[in-house]
Protein backbone atom coordinates (compact mmCIF):
# COMPACT_ATOMS: atom_id res chain seq x y z
CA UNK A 1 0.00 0.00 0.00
CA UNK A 2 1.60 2.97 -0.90
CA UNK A 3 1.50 6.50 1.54
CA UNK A 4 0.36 9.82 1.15
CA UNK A 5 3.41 10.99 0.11
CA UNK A 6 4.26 8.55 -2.66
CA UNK A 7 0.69 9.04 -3.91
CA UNK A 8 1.24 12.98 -3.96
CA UNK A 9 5.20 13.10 -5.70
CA UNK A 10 3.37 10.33 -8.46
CA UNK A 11 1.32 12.99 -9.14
CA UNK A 12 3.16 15.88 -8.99
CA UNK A 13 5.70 13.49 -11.07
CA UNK A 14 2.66 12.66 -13.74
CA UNK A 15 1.89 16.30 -13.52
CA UNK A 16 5.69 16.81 -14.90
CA UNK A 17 5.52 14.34 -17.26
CA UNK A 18 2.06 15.73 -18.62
CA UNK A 19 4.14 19.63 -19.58
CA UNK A 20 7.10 17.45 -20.89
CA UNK A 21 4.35 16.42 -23.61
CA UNK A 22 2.28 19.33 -23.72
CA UNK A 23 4.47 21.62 -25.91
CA UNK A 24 2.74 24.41 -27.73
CA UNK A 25 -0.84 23.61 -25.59
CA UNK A 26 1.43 24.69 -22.83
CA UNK A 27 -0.47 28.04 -21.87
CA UNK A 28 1.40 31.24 -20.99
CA UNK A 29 0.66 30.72 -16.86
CA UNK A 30 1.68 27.31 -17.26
CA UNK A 31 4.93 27.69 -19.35
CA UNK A 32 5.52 30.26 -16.28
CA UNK A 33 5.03 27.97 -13.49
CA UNK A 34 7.01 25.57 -15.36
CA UNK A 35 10.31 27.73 -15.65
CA UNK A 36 9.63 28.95 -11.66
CA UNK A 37 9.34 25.12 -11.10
CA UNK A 38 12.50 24.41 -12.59
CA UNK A 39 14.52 27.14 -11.68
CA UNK A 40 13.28 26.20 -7.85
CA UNK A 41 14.00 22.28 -8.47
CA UNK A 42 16.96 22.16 -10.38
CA UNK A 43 18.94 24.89 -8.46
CA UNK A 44 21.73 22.43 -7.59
CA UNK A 45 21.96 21.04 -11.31
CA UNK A 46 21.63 24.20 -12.88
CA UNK A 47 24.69 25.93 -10.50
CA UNK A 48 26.91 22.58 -11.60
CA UNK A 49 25.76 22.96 -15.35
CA UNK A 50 26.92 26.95 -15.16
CA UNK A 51 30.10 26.04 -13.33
CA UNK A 52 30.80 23.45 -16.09
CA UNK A 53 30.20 25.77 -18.95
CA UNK A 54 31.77 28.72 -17.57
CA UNK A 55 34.92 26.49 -17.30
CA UNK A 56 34.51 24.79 -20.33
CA UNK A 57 32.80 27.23 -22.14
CA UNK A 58 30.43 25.18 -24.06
CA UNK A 59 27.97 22.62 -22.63
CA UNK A 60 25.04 20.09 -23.81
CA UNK A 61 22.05 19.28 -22.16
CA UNK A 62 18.80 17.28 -23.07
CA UNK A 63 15.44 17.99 -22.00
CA UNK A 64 11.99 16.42 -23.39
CA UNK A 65 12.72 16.11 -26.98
CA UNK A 66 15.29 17.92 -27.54
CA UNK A 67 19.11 18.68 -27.24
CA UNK A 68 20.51 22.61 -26.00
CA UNK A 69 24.04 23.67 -26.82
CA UNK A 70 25.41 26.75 -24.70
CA UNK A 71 28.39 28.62 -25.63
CA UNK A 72 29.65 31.17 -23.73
CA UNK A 73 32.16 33.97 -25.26
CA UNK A 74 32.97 37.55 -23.85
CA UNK A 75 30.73 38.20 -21.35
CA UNK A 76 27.41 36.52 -23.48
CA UNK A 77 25.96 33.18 -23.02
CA UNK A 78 24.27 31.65 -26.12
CA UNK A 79 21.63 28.65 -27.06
CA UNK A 80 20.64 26.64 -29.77
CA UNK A 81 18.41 23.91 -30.11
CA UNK A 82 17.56 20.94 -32.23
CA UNK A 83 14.71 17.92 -32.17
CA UNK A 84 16.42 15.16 -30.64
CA UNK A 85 16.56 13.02 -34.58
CA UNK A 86 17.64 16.05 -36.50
CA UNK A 87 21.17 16.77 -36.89
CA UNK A 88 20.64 20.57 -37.17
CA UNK A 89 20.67 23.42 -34.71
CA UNK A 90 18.20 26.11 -34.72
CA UNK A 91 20.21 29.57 -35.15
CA UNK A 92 20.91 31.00 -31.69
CA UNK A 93 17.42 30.91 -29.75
CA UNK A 94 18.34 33.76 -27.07
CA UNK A 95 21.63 35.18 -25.69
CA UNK A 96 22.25 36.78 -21.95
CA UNK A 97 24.81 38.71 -20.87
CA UNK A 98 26.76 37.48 -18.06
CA UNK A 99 28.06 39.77 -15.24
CA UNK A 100 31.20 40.32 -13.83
CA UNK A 101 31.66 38.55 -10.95
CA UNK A 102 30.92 34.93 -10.84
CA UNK A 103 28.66 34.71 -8.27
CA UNK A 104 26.41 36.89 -10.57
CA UNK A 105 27.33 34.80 -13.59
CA UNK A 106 26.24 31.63 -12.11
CA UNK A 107 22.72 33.19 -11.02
CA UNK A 108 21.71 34.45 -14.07
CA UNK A 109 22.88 31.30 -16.05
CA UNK A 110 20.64 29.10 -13.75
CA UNK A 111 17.84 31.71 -14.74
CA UNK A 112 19.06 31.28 -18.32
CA UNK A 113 18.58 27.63 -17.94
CA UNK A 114 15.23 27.46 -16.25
CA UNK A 115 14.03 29.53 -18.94
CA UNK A 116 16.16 27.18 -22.51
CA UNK A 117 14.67 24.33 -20.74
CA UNK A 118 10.66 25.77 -21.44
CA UNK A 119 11.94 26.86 -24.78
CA UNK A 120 12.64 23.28 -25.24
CA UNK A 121 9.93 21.30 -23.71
CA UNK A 122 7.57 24.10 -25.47
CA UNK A 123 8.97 23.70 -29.06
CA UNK A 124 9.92 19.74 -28.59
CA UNK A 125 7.52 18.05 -26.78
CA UNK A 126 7.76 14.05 -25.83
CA UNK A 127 5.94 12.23 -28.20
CA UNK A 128 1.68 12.65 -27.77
CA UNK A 129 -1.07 12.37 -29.41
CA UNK A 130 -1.85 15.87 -29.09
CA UNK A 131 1.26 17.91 -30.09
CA UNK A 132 1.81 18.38 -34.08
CA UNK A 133 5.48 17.70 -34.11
CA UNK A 134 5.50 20.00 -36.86
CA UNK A 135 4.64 23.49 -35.90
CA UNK A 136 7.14 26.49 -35.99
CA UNK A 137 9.11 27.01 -33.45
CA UNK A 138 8.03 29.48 -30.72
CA UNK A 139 9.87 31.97 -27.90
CA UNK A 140 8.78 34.49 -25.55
CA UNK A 141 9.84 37.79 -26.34
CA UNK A 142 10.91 38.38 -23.21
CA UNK A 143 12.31 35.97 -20.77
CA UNK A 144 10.31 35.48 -17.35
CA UNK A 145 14.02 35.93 -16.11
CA UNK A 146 13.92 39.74 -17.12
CA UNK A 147 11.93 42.20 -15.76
CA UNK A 148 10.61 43.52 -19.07
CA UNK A 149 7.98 40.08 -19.33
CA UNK A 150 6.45 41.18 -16.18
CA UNK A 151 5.36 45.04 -17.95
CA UNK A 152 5.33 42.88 -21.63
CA UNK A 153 8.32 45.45 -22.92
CA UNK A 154 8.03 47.98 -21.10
CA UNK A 155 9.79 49.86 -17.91
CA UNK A 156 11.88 47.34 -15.63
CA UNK A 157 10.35 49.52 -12.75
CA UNK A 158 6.63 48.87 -13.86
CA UNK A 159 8.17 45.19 -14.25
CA UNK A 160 9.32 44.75 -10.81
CA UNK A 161 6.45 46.22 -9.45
CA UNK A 162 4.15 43.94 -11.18
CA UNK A 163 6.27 40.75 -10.37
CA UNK A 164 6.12 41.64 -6.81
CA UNK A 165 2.06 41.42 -7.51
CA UNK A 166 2.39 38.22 -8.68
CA UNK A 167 1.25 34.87 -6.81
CA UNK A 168 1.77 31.23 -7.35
CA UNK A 169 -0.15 30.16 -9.59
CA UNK A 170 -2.40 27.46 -9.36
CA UNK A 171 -0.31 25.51 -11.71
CA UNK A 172 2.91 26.32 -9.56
CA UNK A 173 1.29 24.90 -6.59
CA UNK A 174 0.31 21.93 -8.29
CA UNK A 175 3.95 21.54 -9.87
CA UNK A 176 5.55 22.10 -6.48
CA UNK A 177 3.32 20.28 -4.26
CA UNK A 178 5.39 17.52 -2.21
């Protein structure tokens, strides 16, 4: 008989699973809960993927159905994509710069992580029945990392001020829930 608690992580697990096939049904709350999710849940990862790459200065990761190459030159950090059976790589998807110190570098590359990895589970989904495998491929404008999503373009002030307004969503809860 299983407990509470293994009943609960199954479904926040299946809960997982189900965005990791949703791709572009993902809605715009969800696909925001999802990159909060993962920047929360992955924080350990993310800091040893951003040591690695800012020592190696290019790193691979997978994610759903798809493959994400970083590169990191100057002070910029890069990503590219590709469907995990294609041999091509999308042109550069986004680019962030980095900071000075590396304390701030490794934040903002875990931010710039969170945020590749719902690129990627948005444009290549796991396989489902619902998900057209062959739909453009699709980016927010802004990055939930930067202030400008929160005011969609405008003021960083009017930004912050409206991210401070905002609450776990629904979704988040669901995603977090332990």
């Amino acid at each position: 008989m299983a407990s509470l608690a293994e009943l609960v992580q199954n479904r926040v697990v299946n809960f997982y699973d189900e965005c990791l096939t949703l791709g572009e049904n993902l809605g715009e709350e969800e696909r925001l809960a999802l990159y909060r999710y993962l920047y929360s849940s992955k924080k350990r990862e993310y800091k040893t993927q951003a040591r690695a790459l800012l020592s190696q200065k290019r790193f691979c990761n997978f994610i759903a159905n798809g493959e994400v190459e970083y590169k990191v030159s100057s002070n910029c950090v890069e990503f590219r994509t590709r469907r995990l059976d294609s041999l091509e790589f999308t042109p550069v998807v986004r680019e962030m710069k980095l900071g000075l110190t590396r304390p701030i570098r490794i934040r903002r590359l875990k931010r710039f992580f969170a945020q590749s990895a719902v690129d990627v589970i948005r444009n290549f989904p796991l396989a489902s029945a619902d998900v057209d495998p062959d739909v453009g491929f699709g980016i927010n404008t802004f990055p939930y990392y930067s202030l400008r999503h929160f005011s969609n373009g405008g003021s960083k002030m009017l930004g912050l001020l409206r991210k401070i307004r905002t609450y776990d969503s629904e979704v988040l809860v669901k995603l977090r829930t332990l």
